[in-house]
Structures are given as structure tokens and as C-alpha cells.
C-alpha atoms as a PDB file:
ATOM      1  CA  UNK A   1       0.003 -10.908 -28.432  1.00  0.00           C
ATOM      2  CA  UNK A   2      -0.598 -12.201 -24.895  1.00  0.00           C
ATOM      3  CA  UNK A   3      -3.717 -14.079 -23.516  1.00  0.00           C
ATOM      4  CA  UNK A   4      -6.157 -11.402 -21.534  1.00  0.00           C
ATOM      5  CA  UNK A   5      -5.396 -11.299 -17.883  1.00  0.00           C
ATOM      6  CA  UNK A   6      -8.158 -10.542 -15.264  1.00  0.00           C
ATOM      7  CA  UNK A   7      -7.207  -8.793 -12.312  1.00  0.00           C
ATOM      8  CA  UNK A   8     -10.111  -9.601  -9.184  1.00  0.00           C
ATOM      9  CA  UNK A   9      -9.317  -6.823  -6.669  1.00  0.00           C
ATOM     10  CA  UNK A  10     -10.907  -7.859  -3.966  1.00  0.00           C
ATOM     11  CA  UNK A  11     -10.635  -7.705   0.649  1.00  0.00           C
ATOM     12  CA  UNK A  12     -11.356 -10.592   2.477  1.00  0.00           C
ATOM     13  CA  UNK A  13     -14.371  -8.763   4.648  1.00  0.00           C
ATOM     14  CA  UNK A  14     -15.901  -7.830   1.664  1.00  0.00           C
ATOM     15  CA  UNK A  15     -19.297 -10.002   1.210  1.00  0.00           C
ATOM     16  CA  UNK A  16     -19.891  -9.422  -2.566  1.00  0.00           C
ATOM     17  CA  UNK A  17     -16.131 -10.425  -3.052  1.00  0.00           C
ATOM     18  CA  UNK A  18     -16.618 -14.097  -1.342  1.00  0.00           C
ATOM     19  CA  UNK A  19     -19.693 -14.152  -4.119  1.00  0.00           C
ATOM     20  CA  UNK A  20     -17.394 -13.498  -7.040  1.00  0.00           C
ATOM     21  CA  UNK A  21     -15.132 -15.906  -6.486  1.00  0.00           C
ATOM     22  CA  UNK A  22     -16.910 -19.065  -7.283  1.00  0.00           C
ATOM     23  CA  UNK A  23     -17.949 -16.855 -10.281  1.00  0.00           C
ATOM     24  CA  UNK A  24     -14.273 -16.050 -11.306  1.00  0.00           C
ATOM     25  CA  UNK A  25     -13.820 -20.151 -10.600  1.00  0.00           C
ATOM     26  CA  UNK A  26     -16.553 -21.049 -13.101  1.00  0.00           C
ATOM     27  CA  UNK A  27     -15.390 -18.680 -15.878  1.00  0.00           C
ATOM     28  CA  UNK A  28     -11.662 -20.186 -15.277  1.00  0.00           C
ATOM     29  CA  UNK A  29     -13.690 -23.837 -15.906  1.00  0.00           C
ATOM     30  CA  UNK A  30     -15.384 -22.630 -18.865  1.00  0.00           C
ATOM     31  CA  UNK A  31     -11.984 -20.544 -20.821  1.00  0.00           C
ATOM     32  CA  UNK A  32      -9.000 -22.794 -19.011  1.00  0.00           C
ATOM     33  CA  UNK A  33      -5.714 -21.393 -20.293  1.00  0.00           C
ATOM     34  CA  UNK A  34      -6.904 -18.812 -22.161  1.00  0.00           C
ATOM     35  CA  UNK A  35      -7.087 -16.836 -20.029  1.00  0.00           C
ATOM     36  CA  UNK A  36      -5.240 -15.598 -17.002  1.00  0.00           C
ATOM     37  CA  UNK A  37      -6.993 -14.860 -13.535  1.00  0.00           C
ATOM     38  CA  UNK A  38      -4.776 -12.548 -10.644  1.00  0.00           C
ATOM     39  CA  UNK A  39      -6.464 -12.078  -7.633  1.00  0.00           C
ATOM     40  CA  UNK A  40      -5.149  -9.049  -6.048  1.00  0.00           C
ATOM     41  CA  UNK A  41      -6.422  -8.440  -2.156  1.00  0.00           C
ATOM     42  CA  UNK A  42      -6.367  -4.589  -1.587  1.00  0.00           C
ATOM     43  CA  UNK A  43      -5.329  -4.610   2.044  1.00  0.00           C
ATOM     44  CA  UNK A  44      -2.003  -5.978   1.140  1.00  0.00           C
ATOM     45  CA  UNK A  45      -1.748  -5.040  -2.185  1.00  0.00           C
ATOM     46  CA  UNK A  46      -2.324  -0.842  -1.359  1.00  0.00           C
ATOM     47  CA  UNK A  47      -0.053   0.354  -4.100  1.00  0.00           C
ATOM     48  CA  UNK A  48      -1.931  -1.695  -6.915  1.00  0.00           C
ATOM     49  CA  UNK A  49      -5.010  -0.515  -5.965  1.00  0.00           C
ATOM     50  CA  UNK A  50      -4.081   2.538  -6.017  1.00  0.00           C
ATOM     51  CA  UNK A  51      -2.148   2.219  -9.459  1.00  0.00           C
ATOM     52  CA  UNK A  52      -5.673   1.404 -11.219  1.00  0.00           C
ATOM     53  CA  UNK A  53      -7.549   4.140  -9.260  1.00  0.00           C
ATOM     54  CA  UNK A  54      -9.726   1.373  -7.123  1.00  0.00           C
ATOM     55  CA  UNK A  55     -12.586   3.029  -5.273  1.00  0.00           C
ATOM     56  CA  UNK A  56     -14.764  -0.377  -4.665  1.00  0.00           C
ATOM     57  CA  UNK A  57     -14.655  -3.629  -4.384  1.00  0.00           C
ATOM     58  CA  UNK A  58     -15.058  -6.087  -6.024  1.00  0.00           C
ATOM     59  CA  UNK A  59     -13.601  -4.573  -8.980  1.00  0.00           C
ATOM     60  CA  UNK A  60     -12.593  -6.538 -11.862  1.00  0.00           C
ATOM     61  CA  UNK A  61      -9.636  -5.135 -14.239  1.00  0.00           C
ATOM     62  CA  UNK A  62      -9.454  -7.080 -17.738  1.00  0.00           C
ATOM     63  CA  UNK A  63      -6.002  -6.218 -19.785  1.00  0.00           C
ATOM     64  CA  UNK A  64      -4.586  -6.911 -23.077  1.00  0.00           C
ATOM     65  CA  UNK A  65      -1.100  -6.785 -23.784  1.00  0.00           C
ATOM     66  CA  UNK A  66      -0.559  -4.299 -21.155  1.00  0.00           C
ATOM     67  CA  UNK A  67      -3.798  -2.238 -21.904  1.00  0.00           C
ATOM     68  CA  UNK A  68      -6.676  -1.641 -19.736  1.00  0.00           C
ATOM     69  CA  UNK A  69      -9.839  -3.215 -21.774  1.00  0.00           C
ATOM     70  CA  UNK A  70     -12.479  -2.849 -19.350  1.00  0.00           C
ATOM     71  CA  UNK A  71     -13.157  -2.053 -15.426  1.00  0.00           C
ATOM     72  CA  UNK A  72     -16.228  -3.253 -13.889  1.00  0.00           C
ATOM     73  CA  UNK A  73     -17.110  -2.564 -10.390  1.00  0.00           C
ATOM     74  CA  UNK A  74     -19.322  -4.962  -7.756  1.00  0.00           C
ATOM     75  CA  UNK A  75     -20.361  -8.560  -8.527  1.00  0.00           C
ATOM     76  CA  UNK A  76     -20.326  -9.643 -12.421  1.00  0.00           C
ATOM     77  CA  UNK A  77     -21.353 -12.327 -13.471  1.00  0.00           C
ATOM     78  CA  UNK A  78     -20.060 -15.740 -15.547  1.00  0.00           C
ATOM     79  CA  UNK A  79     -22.215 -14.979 -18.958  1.00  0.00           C
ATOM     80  CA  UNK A  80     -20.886 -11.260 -18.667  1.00  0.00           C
ATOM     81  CA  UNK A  81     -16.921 -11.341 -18.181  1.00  0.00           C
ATOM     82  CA  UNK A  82     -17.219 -14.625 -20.845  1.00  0.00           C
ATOM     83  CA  UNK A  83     -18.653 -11.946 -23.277  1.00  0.00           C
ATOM     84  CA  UNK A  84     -15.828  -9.507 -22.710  1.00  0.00           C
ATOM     85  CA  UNK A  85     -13.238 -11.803 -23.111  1.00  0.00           C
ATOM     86  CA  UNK A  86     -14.132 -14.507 -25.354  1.00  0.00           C
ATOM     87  CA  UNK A  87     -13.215 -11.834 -28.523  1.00  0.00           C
ATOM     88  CA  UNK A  88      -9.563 -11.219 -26.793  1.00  0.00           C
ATOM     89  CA  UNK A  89      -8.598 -14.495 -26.981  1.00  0.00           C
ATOM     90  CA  UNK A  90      -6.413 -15.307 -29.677  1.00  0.00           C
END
């Protein structure tokens, strides 16, 4: 069983993206290694995007061992995504 990974799909003229990063950043402080953050810009990254059926952005992807968990679209916050994963970790 691998540790979750949390895809951030995200475009760099996208407003509410530049507000989830330092969000993503904090929840990286608060879990460390246990978990695994990929951000994935859509405007180079087309056939990804497309691959998980990504309509907005920010949209956060969180696997497990290959498995789509949860999708949550726009800005989410620290307390939130810490709540979601915190019972996939191992």
C-alpha cells in the first residue's frame, strides 16, 4: 500500500490557483512524507487533464494505490484536504 498522492491541476493565469498553493505548501508542512503532492499545470499537461475529466481549475485529485479517492474543484482549504487524507495514511 502506497502513501496518498495529491494531484493540484492547476494554469498559471488562474487567480484561485496562485491561492492554493501556499495552501498545498502548508498541508505538505503539516503531513511531510506522508504524503505525496504533483502539481500538474493543464496548459502543458492537456492529455492529463483530460484523462481525469478536468473541467475547472483548481482541481485537486487525491489517489490511493492507483484509485481515485476524492475530486474537489476551486480553492480547498488546509483543515479540509488534512481531513481527507489523514485516514489514508498508513
Amino acid at each position: 500500500m502506497g502513501k496518498p498522492v495529491l494531484y493540484d491541476f492547476f494554469a498559471e493565469w488562474c487567480g484561485p490557483c496562485r491561492r492554493q498553493g501556499p495552501i498545498l505548501e502548508d498541508l505538505k508542512k503539516k503531513m511531510g512524507d506522508s504524503i505525496e503532492i504533483r502539481k500538474v499545470d493543464v496548459d502543458q499537461h492537456m492529455d492529463q487533464a483530460q484523462k481525469y475529466g478536468i473541467q475547472v481549475v483548481p482541481t485537486l485529485i487525491i489517489e490511493k494505490d492507483g484509485k481515485v479517492v476524492r475530486m474537489l474543484e476551486g480553492v480547498t482549504g488546509t483543515e479540509t484536504l488534512e481531513a481527507i487524507l489523514q485516514p489514508l495514511v498508513e
